[in-house]
C-alpha atoms as a PDB file:
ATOM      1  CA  UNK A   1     128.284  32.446 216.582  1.00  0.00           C
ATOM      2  CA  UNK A   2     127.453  31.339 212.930  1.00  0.00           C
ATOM      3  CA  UNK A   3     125.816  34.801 211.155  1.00  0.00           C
ATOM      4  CA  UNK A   4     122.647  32.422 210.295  1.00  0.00           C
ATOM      5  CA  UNK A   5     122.067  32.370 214.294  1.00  0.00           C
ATOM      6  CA  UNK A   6     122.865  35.996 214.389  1.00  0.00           C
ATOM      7  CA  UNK A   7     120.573  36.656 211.996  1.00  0.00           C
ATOM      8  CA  UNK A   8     117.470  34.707 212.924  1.00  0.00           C
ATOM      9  CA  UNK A   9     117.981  35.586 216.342  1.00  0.00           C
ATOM     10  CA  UNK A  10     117.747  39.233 215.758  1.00  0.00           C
ATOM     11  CA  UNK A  11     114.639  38.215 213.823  1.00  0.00           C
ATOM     12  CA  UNK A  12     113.154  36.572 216.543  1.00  0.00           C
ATOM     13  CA  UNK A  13     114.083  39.641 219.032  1.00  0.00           C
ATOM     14  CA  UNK A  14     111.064  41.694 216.380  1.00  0.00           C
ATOM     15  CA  UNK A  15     108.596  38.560 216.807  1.00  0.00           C
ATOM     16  CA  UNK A  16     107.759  37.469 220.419  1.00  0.00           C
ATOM     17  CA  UNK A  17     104.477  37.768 220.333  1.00  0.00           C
ATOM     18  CA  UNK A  18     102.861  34.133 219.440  1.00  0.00           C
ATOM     19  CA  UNK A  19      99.854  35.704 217.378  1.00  0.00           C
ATOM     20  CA  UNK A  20     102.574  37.560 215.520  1.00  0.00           C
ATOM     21  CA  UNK A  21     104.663  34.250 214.767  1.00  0.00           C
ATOM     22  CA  UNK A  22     101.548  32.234 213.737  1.00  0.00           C
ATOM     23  CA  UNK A  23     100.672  35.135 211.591  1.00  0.00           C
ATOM     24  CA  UNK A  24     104.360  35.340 209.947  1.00  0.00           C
ATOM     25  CA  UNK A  25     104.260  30.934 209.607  1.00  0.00           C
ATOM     26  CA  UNK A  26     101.151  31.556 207.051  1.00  0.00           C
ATOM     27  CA  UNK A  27     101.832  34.748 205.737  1.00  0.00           C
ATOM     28  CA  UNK A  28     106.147  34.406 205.200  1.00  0.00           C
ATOM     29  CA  UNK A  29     105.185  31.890 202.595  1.00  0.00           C
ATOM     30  CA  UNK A  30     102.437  33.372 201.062  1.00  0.00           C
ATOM     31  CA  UNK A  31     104.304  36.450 200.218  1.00  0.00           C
ATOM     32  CA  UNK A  32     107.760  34.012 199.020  1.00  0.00           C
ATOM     33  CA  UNK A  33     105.247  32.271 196.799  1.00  0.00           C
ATOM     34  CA  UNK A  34     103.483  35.072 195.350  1.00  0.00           C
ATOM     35  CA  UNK A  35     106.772  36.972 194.864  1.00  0.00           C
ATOM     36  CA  UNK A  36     107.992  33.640 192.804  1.00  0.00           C
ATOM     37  CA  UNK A  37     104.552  33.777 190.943  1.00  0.00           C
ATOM     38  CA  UNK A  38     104.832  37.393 189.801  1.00  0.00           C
ATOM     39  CA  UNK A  39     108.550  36.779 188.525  1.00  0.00           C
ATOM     40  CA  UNK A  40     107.024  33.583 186.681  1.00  0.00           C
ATOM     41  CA  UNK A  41     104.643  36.377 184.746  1.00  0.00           C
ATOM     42  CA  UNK A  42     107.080  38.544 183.607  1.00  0.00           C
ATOM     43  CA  UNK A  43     107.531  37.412 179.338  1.00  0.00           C
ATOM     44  CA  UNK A  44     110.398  35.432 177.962  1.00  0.00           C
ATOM     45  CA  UNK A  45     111.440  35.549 174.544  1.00  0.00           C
ATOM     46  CA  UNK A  46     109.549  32.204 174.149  1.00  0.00           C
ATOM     47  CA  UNK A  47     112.348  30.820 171.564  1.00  0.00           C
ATOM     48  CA  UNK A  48     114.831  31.444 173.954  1.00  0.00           C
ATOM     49  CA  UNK A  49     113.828  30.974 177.506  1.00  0.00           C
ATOM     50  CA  UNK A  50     110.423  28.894 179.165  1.00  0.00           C
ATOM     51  CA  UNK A  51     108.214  30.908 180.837  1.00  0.00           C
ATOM     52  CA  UNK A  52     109.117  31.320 184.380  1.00  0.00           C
ATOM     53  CA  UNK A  53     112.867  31.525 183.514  1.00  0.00           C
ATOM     54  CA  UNK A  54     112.913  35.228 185.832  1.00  0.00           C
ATOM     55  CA  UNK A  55     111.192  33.582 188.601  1.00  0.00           C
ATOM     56  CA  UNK A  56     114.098  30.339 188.357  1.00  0.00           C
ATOM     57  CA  UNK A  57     116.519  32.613 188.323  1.00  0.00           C
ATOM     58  CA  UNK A  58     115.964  35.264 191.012  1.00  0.00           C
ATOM     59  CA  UNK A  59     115.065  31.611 193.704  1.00  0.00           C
ATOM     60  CA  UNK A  60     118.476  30.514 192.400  1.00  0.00           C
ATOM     61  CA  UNK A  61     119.931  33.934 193.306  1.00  0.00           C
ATOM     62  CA  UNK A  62     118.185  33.722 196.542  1.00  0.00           C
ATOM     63  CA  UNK A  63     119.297  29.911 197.518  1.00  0.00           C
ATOM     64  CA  UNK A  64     122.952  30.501 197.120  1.00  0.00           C
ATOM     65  CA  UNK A  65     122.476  33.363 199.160  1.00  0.00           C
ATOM     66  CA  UNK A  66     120.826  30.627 201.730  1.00  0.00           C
ATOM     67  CA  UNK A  67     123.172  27.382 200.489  1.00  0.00           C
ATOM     68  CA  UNK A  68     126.205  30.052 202.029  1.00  0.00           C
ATOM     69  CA  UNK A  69     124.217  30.491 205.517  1.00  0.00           C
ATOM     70  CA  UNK A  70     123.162  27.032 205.857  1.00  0.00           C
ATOM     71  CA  UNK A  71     123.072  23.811 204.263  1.00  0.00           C
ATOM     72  CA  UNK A  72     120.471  22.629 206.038  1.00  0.00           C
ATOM     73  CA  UNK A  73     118.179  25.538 205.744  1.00  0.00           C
ATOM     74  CA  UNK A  74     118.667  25.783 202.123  1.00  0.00           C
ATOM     75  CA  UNK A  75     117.793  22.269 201.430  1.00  0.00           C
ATOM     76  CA  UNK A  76     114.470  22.888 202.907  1.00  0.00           C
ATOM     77  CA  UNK A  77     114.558  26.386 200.826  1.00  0.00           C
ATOM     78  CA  UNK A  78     115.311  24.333 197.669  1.00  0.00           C
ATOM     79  CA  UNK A  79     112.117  21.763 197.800  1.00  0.00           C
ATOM     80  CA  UNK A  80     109.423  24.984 199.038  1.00  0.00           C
ATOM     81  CA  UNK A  81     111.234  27.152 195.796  1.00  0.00           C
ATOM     82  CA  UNK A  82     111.010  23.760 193.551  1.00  0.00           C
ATOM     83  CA  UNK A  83     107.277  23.070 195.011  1.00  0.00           C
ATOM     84  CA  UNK A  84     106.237  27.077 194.206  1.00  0.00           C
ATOM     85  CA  UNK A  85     108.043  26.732 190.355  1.00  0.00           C
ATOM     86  CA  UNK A  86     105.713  23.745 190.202  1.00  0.00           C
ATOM     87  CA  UNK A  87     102.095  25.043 191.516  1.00  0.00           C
ATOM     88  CA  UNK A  88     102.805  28.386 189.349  1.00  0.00           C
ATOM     89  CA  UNK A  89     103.693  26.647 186.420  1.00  0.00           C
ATOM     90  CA  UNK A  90     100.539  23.980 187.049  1.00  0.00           C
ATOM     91  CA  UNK A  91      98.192  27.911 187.495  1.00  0.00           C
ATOM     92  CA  UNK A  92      99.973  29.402 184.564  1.00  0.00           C
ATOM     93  CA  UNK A  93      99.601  26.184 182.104  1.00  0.00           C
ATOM     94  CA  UNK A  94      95.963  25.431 183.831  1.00  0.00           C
ATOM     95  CA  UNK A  95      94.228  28.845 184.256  1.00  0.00           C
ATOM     96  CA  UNK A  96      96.582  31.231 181.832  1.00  0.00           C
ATOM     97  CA  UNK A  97      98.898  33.915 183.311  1.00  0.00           C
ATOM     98  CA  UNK A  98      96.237  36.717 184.249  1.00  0.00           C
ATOM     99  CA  UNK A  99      95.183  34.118 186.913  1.00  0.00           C
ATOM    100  CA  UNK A 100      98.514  33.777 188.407  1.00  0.00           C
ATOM    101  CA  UNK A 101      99.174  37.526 188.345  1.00  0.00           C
ATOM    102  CA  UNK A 102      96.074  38.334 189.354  1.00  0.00           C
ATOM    103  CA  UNK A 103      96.151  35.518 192.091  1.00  0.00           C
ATOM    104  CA  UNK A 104      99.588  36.726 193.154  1.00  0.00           C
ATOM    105  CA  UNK A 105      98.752  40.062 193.801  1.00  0.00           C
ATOM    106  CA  UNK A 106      95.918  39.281 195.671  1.00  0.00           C
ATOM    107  CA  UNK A 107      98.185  36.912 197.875  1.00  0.00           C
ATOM    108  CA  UNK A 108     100.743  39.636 198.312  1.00  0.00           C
ATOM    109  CA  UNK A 109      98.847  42.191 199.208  1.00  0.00           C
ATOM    110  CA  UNK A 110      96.356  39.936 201.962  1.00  0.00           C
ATOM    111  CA  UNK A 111      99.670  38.647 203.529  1.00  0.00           C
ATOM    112  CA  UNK A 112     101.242  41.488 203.731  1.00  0.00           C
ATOM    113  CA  UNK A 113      98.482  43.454 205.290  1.00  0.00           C
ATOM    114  CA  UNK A 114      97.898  40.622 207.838  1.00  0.00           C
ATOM    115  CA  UNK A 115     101.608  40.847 208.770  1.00  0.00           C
ATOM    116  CA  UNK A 116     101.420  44.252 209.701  1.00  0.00           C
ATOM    117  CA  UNK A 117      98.792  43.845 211.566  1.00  0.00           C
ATOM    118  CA  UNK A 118     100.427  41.214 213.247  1.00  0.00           C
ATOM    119  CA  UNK A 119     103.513  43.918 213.775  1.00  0.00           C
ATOM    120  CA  UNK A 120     100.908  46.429 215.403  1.00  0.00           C
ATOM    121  CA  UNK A 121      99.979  43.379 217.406  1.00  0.00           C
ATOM    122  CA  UNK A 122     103.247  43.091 218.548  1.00  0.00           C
ATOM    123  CA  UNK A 123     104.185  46.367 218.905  1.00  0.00           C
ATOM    124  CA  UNK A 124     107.317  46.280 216.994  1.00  0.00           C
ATOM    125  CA  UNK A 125     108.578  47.842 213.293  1.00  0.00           C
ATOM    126  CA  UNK A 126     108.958  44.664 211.113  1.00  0.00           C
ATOM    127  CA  UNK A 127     112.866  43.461 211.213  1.00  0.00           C
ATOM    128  CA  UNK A 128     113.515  44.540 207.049  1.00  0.00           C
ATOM    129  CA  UNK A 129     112.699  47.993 208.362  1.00  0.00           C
ATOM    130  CA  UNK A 130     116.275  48.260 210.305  1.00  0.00           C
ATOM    131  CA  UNK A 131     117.972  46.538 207.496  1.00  0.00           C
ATOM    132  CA  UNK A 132     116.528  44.904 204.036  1.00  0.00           C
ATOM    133  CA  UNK A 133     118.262  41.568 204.446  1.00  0.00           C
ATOM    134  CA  UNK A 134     115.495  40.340 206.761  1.00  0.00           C
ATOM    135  CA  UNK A 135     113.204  39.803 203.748  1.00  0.00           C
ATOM    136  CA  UNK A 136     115.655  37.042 203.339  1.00  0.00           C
ATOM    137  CA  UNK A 137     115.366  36.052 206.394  1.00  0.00           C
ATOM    138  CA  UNK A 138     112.164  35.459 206.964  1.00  0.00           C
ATOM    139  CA  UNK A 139     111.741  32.793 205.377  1.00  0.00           C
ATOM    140  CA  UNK A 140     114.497  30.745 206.908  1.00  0.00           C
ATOM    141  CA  UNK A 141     112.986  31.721 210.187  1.00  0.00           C
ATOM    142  CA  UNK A 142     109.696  29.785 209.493  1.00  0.00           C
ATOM    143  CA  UNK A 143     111.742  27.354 207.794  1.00  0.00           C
ATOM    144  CA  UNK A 144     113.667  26.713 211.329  1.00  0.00           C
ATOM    145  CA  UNK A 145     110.294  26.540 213.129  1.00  0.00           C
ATOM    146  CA  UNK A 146     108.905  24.078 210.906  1.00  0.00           C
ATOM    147  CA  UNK A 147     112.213  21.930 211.165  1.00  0.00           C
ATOM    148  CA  UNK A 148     112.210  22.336 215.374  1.00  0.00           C
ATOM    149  CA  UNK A 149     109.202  21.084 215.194  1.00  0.00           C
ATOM    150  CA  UNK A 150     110.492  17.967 213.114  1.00  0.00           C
ATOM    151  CA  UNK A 151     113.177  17.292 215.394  1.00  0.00           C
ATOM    152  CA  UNK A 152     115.494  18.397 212.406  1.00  0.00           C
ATOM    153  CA  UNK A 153     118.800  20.860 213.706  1.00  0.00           C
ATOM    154  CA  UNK A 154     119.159  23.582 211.159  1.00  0.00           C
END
């Protein structure tokens, strides 16, 4: 077995429950996006580096880390991390950088709530709890339910 299925099946093993999966297919990107949005507010020396150069580099961290699981998966990764570099720098350039902190927080902290809740609901201790590499996973679980529902293999 290829570690990727290992490791989104033992994912899957903490989230049975279909409220809890419809509540992680919302929230699993909300908190990926509003992780990539706080990064993005963290200063640059501006002569050096654009803003949103610690953001860019922690996804690129992260999608090797996926790119070595699976291609597929990590193409998918690639266009939601390019698509969240995009809306933050559209917030940041549009509204100034207290509205995409402030808006990221807010985002966090909603979608992680609502996933707990969703754990309660379940009735299991949420997967990074056993072992911290499931924050990683996460989001190539959703990513996988969005593509079976494509008809794409990942």
């Amino acid at each position: 077995m290829r570690k990727v299925d290992e490791l989104l099946d033992n994912y899957s093993m903490d989230h049975q429950n279909p409220t809890n999966q419809m509540i992680h297919v919302f929230c699993v990107p909300a908190i990926v996006w509003s992780v990539t949005a706080l990064l993005w507010c963290i200063p640059v020396p501006y002569q050096f580096l654009n803003p949103g150069f610690w953001g860019a580099l922690t996804m690129f961290v992260a999608w090797t880390y996926y790119w070595r699981l699976s291609k597929t998966l990590a193409i998918g990764l690639l266009i939601s991390f390019t698509a969240a570099g995009f809306l933050n720098r559209w917030i940041l350039y549009s509204y100034g950088i207290y509205v995409l902190f402030w808006l990221a927080v807010g985002v966090f902290t909603v979608a992680w709530v609502v996933q707990f809740i969703g754990h309660k609901i379940e009735g299991k201790r949420p997967s990074f709890l056993t072992d911290i590499v499931y924050l990683l996973v996460g989001p190539m679980w959703t990513l996988r339910k969005l593509y079976y529902r494509l008809g794409i293999k990942a």
